[in-house]
N, C-alpha and C. Protein backbone atom coordinates (compact mmCIF):
# COMPACT_ATOMS: atom_id res chain seq x y z
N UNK A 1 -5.71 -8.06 4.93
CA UNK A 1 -6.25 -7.62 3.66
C UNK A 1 -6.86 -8.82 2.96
N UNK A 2 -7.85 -8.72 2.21
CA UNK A 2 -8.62 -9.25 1.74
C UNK A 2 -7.98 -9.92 0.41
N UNK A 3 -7.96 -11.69 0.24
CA UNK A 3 -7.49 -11.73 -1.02
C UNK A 3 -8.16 -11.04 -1.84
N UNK A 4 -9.16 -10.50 -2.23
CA UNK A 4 -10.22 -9.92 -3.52
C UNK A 4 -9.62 -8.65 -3.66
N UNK A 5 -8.88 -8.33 -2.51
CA UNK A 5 -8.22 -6.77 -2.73
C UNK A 5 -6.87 -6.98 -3.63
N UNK A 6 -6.49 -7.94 -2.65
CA UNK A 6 -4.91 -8.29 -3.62
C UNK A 6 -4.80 -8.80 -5.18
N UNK A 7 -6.10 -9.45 -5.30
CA UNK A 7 -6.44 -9.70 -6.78
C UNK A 7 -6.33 -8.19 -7.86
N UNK A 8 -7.59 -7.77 -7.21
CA UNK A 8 -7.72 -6.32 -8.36
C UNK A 8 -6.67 -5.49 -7.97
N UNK A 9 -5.76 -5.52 -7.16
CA UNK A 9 -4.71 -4.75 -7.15
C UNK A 9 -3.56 -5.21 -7.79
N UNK A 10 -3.15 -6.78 -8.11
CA UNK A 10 -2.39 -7.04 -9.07
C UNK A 10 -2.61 -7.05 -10.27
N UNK A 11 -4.16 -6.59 -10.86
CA UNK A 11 -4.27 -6.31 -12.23
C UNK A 11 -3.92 -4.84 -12.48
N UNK A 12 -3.87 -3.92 -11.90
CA UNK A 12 -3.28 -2.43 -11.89
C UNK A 12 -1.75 -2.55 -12.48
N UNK A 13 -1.49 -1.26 -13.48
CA UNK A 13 -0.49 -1.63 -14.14
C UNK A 13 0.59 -0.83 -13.06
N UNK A 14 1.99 -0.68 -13.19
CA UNK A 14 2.30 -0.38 -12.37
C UNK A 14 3.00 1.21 -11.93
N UNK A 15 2.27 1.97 -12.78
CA UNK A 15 2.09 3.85 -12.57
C UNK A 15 0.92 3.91 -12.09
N UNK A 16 0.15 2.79 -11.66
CA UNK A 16 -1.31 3.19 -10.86
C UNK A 16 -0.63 2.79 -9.43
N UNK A 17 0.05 1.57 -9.29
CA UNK A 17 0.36 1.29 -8.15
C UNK A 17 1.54 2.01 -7.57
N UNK A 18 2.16 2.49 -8.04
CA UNK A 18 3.14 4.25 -7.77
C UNK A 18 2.39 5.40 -7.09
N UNK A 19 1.55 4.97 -7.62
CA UNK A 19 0.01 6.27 -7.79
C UNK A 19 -0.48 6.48 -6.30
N UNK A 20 -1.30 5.11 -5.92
CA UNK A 20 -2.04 4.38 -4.71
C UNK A 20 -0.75 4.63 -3.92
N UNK A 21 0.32 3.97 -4.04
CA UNK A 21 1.68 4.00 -2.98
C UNK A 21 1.57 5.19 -2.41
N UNK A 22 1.64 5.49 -3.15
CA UNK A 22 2.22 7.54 -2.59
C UNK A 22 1.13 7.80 -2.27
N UNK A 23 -0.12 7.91 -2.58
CA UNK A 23 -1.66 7.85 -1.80
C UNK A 23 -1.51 7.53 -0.15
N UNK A 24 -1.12 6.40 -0.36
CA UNK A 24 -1.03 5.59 1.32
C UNK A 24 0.04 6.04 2.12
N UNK A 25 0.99 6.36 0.76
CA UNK A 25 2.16 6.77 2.19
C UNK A 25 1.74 7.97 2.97
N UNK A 26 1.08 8.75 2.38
CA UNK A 26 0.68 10.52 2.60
C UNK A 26 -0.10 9.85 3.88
N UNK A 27 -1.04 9.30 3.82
CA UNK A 27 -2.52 9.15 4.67
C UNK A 27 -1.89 8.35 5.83
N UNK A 28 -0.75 7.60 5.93
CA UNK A 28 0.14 7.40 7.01
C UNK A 28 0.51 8.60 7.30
N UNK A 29 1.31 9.18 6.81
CA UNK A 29 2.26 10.65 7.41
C UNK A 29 0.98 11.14 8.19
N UNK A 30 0.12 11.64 7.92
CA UNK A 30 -1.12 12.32 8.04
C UNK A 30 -1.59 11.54 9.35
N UNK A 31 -1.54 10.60 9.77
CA UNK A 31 -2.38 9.38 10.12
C UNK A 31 -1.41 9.69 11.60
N UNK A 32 0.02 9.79 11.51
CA UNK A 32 0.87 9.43 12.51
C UNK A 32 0.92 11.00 12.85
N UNK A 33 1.01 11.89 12.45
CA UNK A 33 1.17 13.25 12.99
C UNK A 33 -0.39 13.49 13.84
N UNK A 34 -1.68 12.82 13.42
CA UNK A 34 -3.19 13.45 14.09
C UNK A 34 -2.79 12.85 15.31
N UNK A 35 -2.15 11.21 15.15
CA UNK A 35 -2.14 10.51 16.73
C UNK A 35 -1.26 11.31 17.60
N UNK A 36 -0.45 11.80 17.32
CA UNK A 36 0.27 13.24 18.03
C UNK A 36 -0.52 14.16 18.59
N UNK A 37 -1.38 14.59 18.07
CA UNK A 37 -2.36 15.51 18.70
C UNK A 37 -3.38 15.36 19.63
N UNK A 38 -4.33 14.38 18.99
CA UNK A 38 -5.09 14.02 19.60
C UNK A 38 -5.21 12.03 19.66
N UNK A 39 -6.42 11.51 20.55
CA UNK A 39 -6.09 10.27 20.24
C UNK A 39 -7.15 9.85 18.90
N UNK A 40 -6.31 8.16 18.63
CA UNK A 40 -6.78 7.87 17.13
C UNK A 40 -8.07 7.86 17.21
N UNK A 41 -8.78 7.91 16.14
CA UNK A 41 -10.25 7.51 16.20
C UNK A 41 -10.10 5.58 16.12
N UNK A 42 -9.27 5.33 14.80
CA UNK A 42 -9.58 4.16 14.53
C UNK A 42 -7.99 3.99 14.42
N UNK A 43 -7.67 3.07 15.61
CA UNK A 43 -6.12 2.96 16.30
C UNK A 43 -6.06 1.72 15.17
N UNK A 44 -6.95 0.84 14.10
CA UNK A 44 -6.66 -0.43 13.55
C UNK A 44 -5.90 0.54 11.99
N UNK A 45 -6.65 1.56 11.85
CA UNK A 45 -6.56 2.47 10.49
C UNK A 45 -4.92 2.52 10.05
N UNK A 46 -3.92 2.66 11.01
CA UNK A 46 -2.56 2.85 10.41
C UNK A 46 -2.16 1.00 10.55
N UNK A 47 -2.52 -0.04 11.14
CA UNK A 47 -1.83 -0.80 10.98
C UNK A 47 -2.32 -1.23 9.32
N UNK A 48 -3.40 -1.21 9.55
CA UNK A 48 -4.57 -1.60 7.63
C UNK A 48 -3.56 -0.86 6.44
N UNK A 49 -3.16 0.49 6.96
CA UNK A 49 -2.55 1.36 5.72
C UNK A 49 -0.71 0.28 5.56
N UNK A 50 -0.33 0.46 6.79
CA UNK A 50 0.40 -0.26 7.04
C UNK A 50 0.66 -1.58 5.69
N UNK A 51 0.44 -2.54 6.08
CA UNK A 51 0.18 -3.78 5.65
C UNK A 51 -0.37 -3.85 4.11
N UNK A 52 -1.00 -2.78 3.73
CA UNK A 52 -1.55 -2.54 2.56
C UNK A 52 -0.29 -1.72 1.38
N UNK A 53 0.22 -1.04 2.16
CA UNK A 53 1.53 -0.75 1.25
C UNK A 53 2.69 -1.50 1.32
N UNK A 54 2.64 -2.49 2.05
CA UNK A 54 3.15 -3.85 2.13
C UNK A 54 3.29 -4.89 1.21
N UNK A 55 1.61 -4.87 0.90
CA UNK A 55 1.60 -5.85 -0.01
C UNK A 55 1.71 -5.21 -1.79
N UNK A 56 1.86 -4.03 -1.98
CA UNK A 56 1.80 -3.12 -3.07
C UNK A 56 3.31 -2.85 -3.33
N UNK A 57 4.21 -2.78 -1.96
CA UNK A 57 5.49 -3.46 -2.48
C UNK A 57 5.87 -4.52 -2.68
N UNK A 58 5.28 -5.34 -2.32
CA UNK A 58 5.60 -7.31 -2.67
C UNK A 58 4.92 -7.39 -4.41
N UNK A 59 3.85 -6.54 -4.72
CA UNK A 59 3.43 -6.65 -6.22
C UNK A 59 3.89 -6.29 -7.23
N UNK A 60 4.88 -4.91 -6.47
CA UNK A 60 5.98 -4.23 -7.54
C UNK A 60 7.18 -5.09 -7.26
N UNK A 61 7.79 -5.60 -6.66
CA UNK A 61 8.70 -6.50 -6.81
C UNK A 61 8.49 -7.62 -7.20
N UNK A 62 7.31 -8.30 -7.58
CA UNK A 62 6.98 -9.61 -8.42
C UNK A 62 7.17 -9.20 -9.57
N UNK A 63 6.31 -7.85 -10.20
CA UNK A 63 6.48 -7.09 -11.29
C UNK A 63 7.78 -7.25 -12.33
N UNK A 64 8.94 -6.39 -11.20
CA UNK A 64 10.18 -6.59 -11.54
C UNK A 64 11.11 -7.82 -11.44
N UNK A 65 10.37 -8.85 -10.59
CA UNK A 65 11.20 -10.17 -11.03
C UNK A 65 10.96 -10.68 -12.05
N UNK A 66 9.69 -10.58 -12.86
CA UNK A 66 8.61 -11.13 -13.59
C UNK A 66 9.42 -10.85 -14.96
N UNK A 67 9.86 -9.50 -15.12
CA UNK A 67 10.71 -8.57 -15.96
C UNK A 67 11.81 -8.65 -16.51
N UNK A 68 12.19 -9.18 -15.12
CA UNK A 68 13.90 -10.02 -15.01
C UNK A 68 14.21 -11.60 -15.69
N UNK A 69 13.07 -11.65 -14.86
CA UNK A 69 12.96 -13.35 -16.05
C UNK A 69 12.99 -13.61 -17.46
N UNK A 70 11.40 -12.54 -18.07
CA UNK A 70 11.93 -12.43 -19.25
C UNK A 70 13.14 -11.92 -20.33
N UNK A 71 13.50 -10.76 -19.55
CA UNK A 71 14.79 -11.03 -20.21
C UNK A 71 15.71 -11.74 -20.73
């Protein structure tokens, strides 16, 4: 993933990135049941989704350390 992605995705507050999460998780579910059927079109597409809700949990847990601190 692209740092420029990880940028504008850590300015998203974090009920957008709840939002996108659950977006990506679906389009995995979706993603892993078609390769069941038939073969992938784009076999790179689930590792990208992969890795991308990866880093959207590493942003919500900075979030909440960030949170923790101030306290």
């Amino acid at each position: 993933m692209a740092t420029k992605k990880v940028k504008e995705l850590r300015q998203l507050k974090k009920e957008e990135l709840l939002k996108l999460l659950a977006d990506l998780q679906q389009k995995l579910l979706q993603i892993r049941f078609r390769s069941r059927i038939e073969k992938p079109t784009n076999p790179m597409e689930k590792r990208n989704i992969r890795r991308e809700i990866a880093v959207i949990h590493t942003i919500l847990r900075e979030m909440e350390m960030k949170q923790a601190k101030e306290k």
